[in-house]
N, C-alpha and C. Protein backbone atom coordinates (compact mmCIF):
# COMPACT_ATOMS: atom_id res chain seq x y z
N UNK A 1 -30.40 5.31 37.11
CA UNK A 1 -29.69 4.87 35.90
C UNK A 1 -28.52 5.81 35.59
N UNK A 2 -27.25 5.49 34.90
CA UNK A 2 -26.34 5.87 34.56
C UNK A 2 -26.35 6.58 33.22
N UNK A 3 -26.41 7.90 33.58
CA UNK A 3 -26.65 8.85 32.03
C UNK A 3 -25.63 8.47 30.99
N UNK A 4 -26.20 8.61 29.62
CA UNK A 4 -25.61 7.96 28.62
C UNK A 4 -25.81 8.63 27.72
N UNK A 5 -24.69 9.46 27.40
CA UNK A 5 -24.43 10.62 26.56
C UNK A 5 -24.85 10.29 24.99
N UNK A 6 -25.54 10.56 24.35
CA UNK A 6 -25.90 10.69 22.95
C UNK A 6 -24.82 10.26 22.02
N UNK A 7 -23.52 10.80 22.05
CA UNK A 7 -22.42 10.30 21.61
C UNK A 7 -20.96 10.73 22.17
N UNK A 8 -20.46 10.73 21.74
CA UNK A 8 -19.16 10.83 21.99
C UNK A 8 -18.17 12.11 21.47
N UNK A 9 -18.23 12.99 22.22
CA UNK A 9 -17.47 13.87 21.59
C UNK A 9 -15.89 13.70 20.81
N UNK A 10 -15.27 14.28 20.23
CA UNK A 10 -14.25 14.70 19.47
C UNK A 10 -12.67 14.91 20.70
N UNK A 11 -13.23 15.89 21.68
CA UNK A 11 -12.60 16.29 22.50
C UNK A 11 -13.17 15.15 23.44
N UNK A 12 -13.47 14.28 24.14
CA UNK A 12 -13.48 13.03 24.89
C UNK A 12 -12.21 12.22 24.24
N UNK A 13 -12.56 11.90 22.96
CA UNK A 13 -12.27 11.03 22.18
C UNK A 13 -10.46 11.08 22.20
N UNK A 14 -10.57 12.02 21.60
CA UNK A 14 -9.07 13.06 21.87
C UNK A 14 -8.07 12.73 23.03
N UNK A 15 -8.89 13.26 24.01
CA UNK A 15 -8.18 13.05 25.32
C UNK A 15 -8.04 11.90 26.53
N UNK A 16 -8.77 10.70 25.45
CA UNK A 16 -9.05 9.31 26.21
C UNK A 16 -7.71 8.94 25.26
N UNK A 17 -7.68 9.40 24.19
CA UNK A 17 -5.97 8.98 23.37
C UNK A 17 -4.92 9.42 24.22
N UNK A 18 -5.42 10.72 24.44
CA UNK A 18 -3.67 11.45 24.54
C UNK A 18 -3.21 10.92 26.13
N UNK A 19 -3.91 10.32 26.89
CA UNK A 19 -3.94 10.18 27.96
C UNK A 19 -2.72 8.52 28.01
N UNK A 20 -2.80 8.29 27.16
CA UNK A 20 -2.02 7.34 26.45
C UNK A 20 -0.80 7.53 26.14
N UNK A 21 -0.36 8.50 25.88
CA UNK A 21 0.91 9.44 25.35
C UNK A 21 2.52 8.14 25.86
N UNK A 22 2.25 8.09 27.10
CA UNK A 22 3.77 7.50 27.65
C UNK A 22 3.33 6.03 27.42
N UNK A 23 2.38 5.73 26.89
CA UNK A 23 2.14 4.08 26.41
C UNK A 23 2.99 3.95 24.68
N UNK A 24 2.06 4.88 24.23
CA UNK A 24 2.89 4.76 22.88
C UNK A 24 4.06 5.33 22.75
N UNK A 25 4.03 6.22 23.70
CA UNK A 25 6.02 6.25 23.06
C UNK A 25 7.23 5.01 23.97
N UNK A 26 6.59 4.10 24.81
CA UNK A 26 7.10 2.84 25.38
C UNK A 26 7.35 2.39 23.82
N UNK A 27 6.49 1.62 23.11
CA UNK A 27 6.16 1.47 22.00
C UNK A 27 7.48 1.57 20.98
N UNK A 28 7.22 3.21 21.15
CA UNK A 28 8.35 3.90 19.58
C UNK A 28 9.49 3.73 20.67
N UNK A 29 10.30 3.69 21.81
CA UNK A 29 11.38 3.34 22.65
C UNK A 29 11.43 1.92 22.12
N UNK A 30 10.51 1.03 22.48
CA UNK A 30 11.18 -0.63 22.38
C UNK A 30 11.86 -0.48 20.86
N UNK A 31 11.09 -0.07 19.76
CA UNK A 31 11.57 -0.47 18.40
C UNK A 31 12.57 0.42 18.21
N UNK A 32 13.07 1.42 19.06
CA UNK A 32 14.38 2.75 18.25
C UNK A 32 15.39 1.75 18.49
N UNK A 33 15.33 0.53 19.17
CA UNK A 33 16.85 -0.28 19.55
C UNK A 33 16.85 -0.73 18.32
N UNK A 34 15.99 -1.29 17.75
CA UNK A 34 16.37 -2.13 16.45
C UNK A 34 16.38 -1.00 15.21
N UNK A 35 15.56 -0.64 14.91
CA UNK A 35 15.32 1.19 14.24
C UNK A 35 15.79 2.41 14.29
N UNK A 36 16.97 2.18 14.94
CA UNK A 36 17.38 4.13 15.35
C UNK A 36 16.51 5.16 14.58
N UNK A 37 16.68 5.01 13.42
CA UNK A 37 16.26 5.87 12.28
C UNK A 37 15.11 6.36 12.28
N UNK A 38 13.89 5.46 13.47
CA UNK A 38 12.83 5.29 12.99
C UNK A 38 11.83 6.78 13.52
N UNK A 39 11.18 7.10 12.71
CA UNK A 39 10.04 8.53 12.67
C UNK A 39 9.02 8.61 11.60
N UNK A 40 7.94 9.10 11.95
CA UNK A 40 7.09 9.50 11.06
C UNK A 40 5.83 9.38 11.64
N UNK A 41 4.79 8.66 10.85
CA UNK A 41 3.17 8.87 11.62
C UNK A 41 2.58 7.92 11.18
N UNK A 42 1.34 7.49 11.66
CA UNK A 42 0.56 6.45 12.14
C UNK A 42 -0.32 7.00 11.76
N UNK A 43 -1.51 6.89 10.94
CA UNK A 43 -2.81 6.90 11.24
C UNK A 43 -3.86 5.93 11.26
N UNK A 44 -4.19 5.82 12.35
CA UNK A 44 -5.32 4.75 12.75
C UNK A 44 -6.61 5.13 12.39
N UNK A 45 -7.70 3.94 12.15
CA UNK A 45 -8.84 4.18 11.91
C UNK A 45 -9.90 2.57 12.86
N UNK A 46 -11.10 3.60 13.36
CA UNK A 46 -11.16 2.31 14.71
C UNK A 46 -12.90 2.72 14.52
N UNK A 47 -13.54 1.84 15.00
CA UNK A 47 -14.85 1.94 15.36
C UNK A 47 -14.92 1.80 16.91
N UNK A 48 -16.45 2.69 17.49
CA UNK A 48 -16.42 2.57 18.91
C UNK A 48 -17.71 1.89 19.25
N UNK A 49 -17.87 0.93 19.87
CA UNK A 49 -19.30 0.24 19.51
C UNK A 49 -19.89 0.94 21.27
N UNK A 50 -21.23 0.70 21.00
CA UNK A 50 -21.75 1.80 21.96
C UNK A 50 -22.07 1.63 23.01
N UNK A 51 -20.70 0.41 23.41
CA UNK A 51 -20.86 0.43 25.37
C UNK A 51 -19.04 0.53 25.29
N UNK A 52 -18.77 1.41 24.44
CA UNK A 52 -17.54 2.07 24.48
C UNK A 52 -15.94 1.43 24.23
N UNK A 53 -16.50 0.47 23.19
CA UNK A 53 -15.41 -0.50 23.07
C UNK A 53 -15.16 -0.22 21.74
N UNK A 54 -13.50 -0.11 21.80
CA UNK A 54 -12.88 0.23 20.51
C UNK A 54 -12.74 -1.21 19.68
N UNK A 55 -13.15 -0.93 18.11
CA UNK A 55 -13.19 -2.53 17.32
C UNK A 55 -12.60 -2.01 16.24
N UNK A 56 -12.12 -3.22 15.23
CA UNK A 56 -11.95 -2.99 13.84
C UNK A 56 -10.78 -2.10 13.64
N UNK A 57 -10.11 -1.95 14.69
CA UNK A 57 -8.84 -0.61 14.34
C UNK A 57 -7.79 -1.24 13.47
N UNK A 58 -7.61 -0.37 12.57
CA UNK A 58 -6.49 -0.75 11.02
C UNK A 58 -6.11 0.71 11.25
N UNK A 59 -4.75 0.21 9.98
CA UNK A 59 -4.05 1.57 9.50
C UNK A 59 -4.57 1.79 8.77
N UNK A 60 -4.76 2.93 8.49
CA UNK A 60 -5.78 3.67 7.57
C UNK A 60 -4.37 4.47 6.25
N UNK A 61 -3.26 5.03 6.90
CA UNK A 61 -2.12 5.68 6.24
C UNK A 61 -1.00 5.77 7.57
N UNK A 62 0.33 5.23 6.72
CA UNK A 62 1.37 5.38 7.27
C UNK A 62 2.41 5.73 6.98
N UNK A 63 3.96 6.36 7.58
CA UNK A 63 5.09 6.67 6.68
C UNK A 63 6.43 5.63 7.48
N UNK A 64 5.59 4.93 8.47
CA UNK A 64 6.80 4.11 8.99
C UNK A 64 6.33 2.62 8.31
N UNK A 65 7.20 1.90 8.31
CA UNK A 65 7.42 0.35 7.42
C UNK A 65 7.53 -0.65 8.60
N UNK A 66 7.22 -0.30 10.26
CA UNK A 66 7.56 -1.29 10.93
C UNK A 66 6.64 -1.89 11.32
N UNK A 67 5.95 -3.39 11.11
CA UNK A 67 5.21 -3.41 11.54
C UNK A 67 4.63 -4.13 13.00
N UNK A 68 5.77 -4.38 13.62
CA UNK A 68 6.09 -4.51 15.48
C UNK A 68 5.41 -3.24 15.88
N UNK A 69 5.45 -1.92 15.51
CA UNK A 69 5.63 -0.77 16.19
C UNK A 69 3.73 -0.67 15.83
N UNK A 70 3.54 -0.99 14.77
CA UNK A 70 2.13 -0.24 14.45
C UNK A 70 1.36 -1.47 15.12
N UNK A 71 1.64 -2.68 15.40
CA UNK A 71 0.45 -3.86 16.22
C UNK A 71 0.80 -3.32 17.54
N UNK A 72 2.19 -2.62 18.32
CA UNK A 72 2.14 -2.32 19.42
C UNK A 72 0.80 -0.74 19.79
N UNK A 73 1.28 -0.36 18.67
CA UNK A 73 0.16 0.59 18.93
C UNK A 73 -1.44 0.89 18.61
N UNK A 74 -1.73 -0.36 18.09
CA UNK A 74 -2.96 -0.88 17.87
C UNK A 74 -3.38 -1.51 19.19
N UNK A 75 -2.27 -2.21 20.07
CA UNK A 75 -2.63 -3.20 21.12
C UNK A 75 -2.84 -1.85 22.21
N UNK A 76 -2.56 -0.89 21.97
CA UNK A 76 -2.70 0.56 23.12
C UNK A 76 -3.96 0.79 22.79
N UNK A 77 -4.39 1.25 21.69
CA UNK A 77 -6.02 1.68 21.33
C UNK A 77 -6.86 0.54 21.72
N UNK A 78 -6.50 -0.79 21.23
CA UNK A 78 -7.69 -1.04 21.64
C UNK A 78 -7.67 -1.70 23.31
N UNK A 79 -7.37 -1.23 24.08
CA UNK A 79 -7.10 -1.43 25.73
C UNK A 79 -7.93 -0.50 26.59
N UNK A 80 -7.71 0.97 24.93
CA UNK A 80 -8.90 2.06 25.65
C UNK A 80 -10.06 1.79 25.72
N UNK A 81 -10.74 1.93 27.04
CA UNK A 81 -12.24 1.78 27.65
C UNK A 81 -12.30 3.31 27.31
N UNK A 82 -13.72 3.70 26.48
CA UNK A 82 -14.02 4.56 26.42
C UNK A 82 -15.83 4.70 27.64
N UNK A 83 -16.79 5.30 27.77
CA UNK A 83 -17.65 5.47 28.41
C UNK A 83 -19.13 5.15 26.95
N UNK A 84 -20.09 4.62 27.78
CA UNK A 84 -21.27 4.14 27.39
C UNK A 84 -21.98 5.27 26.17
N UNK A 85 -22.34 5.45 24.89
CA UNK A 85 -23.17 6.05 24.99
C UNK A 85 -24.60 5.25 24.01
N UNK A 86 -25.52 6.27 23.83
CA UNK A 86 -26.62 5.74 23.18
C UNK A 86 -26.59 5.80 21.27
């Protein structure tokens, strides 16, 4: 059987995002054509159901107004396969 970690660390979690990095800034590139101006932050909020599938992800707080840019980067999170746990 395939061991199945208790949960999910912080630092997994972390670095199953950042691993993402040149996805979301594709993302903040497509919208700077229409946006030059555009900067600030995103915060997402997501559930991970426990054969490692990201659900339910909303903005939780934001300082950008676009909202092309924040479904593009919702459509990145939830694409992440995270790993099984119990």
């Amino acid at each position: 059987p395939i061991f199945e970690p208790e949960t999910l660390s912080n630092e997994y979690i972390d670095g199953m995002i950042a691993g993402r990095q040149s996805q979301f800034q594709k993302c903040w590139i497509l919208r700077l054509k229409d946006n030059p101006e555009l900067k600030g932050q995103i915060v997402l909020q997501f559930e991970i159901s426990r054969r490692g599938k990201i659900m339910d992800v909303k903005v939780a707080d934001s300082t950008i107004e676009d909202e092309a840019l924040k479904k593009c980067v919702i459509d990145v999170i939830e694409r992440i396969s995270l790993r099984s746990f119990s």
